[in-house]
N, C-alpha and C. Protein backbone atom coordinates (compact mmCIF):
# COMPACT_ATOMS: atom_id res chain seq x y z
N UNK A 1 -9.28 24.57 -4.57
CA UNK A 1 -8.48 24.95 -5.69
C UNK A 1 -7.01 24.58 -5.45
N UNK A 2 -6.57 24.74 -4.56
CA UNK A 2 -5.27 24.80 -4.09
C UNK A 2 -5.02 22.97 -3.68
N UNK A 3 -6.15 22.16 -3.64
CA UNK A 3 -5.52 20.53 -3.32
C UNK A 3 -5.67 20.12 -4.85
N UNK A 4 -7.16 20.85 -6.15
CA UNK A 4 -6.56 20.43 -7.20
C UNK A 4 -5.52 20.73 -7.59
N UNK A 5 -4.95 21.95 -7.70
CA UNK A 5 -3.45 22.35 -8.59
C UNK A 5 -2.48 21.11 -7.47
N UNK A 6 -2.45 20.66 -6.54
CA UNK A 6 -1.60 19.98 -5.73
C UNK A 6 -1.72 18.56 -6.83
N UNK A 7 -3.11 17.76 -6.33
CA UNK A 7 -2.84 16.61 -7.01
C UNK A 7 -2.94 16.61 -8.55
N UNK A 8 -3.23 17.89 -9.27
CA UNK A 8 -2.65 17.33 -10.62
C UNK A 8 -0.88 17.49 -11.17
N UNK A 9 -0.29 18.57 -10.03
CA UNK A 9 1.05 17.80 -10.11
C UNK A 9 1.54 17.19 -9.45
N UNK A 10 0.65 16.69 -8.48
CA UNK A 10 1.51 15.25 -8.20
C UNK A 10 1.27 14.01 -9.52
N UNK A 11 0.07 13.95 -10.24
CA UNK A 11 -0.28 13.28 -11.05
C UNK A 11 0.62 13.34 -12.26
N UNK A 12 0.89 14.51 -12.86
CA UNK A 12 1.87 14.87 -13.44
C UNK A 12 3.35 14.66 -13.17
N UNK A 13 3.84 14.71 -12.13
CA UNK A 13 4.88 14.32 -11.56
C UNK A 13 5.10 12.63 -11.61
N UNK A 14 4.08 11.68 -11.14
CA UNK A 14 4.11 10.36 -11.75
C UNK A 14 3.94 10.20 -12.79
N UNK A 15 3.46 11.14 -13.04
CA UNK A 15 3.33 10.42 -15.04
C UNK A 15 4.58 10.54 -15.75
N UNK A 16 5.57 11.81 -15.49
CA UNK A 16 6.45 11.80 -15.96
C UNK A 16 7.56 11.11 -15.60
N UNK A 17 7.82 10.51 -14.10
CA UNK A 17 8.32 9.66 -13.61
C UNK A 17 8.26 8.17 -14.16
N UNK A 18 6.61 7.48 -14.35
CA UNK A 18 6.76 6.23 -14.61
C UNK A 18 6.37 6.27 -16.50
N UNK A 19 6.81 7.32 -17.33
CA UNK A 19 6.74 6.93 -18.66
C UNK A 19 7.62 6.29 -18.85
N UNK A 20 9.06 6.28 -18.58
CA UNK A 20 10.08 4.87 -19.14
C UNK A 20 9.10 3.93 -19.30
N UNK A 21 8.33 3.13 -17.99
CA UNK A 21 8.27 2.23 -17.82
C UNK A 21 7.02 1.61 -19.10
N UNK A 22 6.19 3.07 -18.82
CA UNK A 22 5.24 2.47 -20.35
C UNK A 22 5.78 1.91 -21.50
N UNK A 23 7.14 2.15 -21.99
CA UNK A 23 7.72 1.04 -23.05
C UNK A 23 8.25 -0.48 -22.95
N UNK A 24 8.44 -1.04 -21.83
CA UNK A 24 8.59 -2.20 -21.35
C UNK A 24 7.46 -2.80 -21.48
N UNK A 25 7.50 -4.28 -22.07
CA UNK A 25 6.66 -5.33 -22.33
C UNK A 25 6.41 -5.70 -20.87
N UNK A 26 4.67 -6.23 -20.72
CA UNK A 26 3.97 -7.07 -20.24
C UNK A 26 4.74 -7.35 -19.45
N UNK A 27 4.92 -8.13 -17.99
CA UNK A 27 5.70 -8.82 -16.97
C UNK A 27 4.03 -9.95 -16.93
N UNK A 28 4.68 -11.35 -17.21
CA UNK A 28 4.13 -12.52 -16.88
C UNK A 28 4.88 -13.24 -15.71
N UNK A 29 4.12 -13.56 -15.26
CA UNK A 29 4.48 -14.45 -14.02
C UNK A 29 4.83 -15.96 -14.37
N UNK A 30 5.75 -16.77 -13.79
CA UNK A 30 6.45 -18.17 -14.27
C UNK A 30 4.77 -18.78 -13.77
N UNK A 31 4.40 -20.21 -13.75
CA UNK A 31 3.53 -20.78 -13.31
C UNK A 31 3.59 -21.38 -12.16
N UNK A 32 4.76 -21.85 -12.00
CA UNK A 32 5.63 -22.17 -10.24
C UNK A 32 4.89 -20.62 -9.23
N UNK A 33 4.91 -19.82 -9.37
CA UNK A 33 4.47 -18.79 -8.46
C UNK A 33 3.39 -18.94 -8.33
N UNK A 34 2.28 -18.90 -9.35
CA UNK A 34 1.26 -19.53 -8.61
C UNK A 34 0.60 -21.12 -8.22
N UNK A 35 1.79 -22.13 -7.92
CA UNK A 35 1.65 -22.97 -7.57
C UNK A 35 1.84 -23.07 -6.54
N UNK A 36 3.52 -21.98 -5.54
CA UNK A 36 3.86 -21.61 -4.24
C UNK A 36 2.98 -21.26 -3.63
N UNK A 37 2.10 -20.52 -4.53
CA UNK A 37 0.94 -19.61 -3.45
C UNK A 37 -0.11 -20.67 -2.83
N UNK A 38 -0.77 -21.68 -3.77
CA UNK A 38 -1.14 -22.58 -3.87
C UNK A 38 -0.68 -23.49 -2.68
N UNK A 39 0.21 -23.32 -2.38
CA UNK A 39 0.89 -24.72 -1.35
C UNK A 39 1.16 -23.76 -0.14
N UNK A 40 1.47 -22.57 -0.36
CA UNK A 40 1.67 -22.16 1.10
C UNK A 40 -0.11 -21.96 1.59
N UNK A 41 -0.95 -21.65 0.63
CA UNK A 41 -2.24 -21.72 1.33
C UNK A 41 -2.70 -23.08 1.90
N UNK A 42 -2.62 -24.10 1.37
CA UNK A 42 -2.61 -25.42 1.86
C UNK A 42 -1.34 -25.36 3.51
N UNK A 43 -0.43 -25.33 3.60
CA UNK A 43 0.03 -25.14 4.61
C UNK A 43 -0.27 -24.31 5.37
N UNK A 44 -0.65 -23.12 5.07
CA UNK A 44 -1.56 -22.54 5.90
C UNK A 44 -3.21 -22.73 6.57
N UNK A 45 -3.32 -23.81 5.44
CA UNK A 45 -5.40 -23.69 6.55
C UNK A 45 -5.06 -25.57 7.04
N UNK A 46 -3.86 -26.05 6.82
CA UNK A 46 -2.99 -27.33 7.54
C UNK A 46 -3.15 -26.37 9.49
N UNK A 47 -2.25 -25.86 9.51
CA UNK A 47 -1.67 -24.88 10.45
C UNK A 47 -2.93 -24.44 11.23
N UNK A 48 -3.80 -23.23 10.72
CA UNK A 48 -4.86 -22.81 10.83
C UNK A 48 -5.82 -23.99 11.69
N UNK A 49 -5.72 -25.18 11.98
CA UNK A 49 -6.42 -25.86 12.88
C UNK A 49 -5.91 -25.86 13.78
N UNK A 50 -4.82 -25.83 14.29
CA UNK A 50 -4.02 -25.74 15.83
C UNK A 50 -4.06 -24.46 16.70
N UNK A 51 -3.62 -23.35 15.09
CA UNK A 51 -3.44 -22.49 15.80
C UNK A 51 -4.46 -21.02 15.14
N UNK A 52 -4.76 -20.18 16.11
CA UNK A 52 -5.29 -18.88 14.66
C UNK A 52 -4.94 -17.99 14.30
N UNK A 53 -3.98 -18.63 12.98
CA UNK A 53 -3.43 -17.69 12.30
C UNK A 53 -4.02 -16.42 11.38
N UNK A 54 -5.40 -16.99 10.74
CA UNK A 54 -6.13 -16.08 10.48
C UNK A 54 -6.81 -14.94 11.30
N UNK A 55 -6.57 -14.81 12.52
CA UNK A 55 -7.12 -14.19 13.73
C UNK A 55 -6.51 -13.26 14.11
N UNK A 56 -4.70 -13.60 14.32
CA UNK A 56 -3.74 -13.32 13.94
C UNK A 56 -3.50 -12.58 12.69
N UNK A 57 -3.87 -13.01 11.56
CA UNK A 57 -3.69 -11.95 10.56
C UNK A 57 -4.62 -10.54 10.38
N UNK A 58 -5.81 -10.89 11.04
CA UNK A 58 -6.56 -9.75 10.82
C UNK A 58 -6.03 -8.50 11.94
N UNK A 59 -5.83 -9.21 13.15
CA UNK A 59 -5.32 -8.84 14.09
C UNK A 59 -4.32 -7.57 13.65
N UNK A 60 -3.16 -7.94 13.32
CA UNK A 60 -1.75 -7.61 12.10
C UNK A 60 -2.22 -6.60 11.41
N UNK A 61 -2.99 -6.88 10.68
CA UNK A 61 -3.55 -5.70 9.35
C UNK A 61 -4.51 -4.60 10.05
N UNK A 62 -5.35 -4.38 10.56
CA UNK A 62 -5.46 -3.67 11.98
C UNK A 62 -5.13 -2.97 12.18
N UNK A 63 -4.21 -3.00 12.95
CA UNK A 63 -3.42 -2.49 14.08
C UNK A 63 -2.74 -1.66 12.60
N UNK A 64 -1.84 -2.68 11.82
CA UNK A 64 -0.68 -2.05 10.69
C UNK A 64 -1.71 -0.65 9.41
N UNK A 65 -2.74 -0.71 9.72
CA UNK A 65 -3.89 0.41 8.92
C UNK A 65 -3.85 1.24 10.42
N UNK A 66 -4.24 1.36 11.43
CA UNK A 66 -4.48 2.17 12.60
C UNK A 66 -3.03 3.29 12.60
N UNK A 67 -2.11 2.42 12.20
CA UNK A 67 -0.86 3.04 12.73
C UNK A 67 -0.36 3.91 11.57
N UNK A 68 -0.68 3.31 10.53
CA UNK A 68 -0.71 4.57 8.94
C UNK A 68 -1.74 5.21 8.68
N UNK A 69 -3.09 5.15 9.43
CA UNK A 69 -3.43 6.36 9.57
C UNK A 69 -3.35 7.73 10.29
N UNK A 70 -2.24 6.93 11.58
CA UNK A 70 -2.08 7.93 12.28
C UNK A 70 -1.09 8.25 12.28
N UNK A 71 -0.23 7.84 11.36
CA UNK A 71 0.98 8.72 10.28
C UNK A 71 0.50 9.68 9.15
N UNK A 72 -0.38 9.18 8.72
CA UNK A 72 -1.20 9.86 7.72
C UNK A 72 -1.33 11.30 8.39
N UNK A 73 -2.76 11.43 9.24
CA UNK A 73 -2.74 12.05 10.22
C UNK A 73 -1.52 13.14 10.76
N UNK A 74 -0.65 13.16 11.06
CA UNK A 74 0.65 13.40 11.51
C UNK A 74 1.05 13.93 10.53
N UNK A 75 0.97 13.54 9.53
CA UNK A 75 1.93 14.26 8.35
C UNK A 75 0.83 15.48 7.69
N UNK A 76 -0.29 15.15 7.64
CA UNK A 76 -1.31 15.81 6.97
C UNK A 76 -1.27 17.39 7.71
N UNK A 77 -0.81 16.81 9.31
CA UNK A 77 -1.16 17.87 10.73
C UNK A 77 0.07 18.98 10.70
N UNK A 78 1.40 17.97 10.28
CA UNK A 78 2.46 18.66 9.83
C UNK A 78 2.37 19.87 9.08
N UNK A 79 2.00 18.93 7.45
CA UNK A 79 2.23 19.96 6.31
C UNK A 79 1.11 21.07 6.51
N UNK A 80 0.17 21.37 6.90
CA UNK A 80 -0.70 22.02 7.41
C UNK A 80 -0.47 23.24 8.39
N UNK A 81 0.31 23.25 9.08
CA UNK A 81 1.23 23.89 10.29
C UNK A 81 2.63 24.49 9.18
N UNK A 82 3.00 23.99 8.20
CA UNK A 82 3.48 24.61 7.59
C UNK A 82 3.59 25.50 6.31
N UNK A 83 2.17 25.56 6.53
CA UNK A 83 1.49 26.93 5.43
C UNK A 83 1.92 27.79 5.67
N UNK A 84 2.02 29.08 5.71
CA UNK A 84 2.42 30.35 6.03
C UNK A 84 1.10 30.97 7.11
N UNK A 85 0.51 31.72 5.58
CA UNK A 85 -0.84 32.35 6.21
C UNK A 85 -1.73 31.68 6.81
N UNK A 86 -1.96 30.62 7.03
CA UNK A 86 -2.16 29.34 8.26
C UNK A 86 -2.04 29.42 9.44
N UNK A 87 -2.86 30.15 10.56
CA UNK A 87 -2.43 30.24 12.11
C UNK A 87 -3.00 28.90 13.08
């Protein structure tokens, strides 16, 4: 009971936060952006034969999820410890 009443105002709390933004038109992207993407992937699986960058990237993402969950973790362990009637 107490994590629904939490996340429906946090839900509430973004909603009222990002309504400006619901009146702003559509954001389209130029076509050059996805042409960059396009060419840096070509330079990348260029690259990707010498060296492994994809190996490397999974590597990266990993480790960078391990370490926000154990911030996650940490903060969860925090706010928890700072309940009251909570021993």
């Amino acid at each position: 009971m107490i994590s629904t009443t939490f996340f429906n105002l946090l839900y509430g709390t973004l909603y009222v936060i990002l309504y400006p933004l619901r009146a702003l038109n559509d954001a389209t992207l130029p076509g050059d952006i996805s042409g960059s993407i396009t060419t840096a992937g070509v330079y990348l699986g260029n690259v990707a034969n010498f060296f492994p960058i994809y190996t490397l990237l999974i590597i990266v993402s990993t480790v960078l999820s391990i370490e926000a969950l154990v911030a996650l973790y940490k903060g969860i362990k925090w706010l928890y410890q700072k309940i009251p009637f909570i021993n």
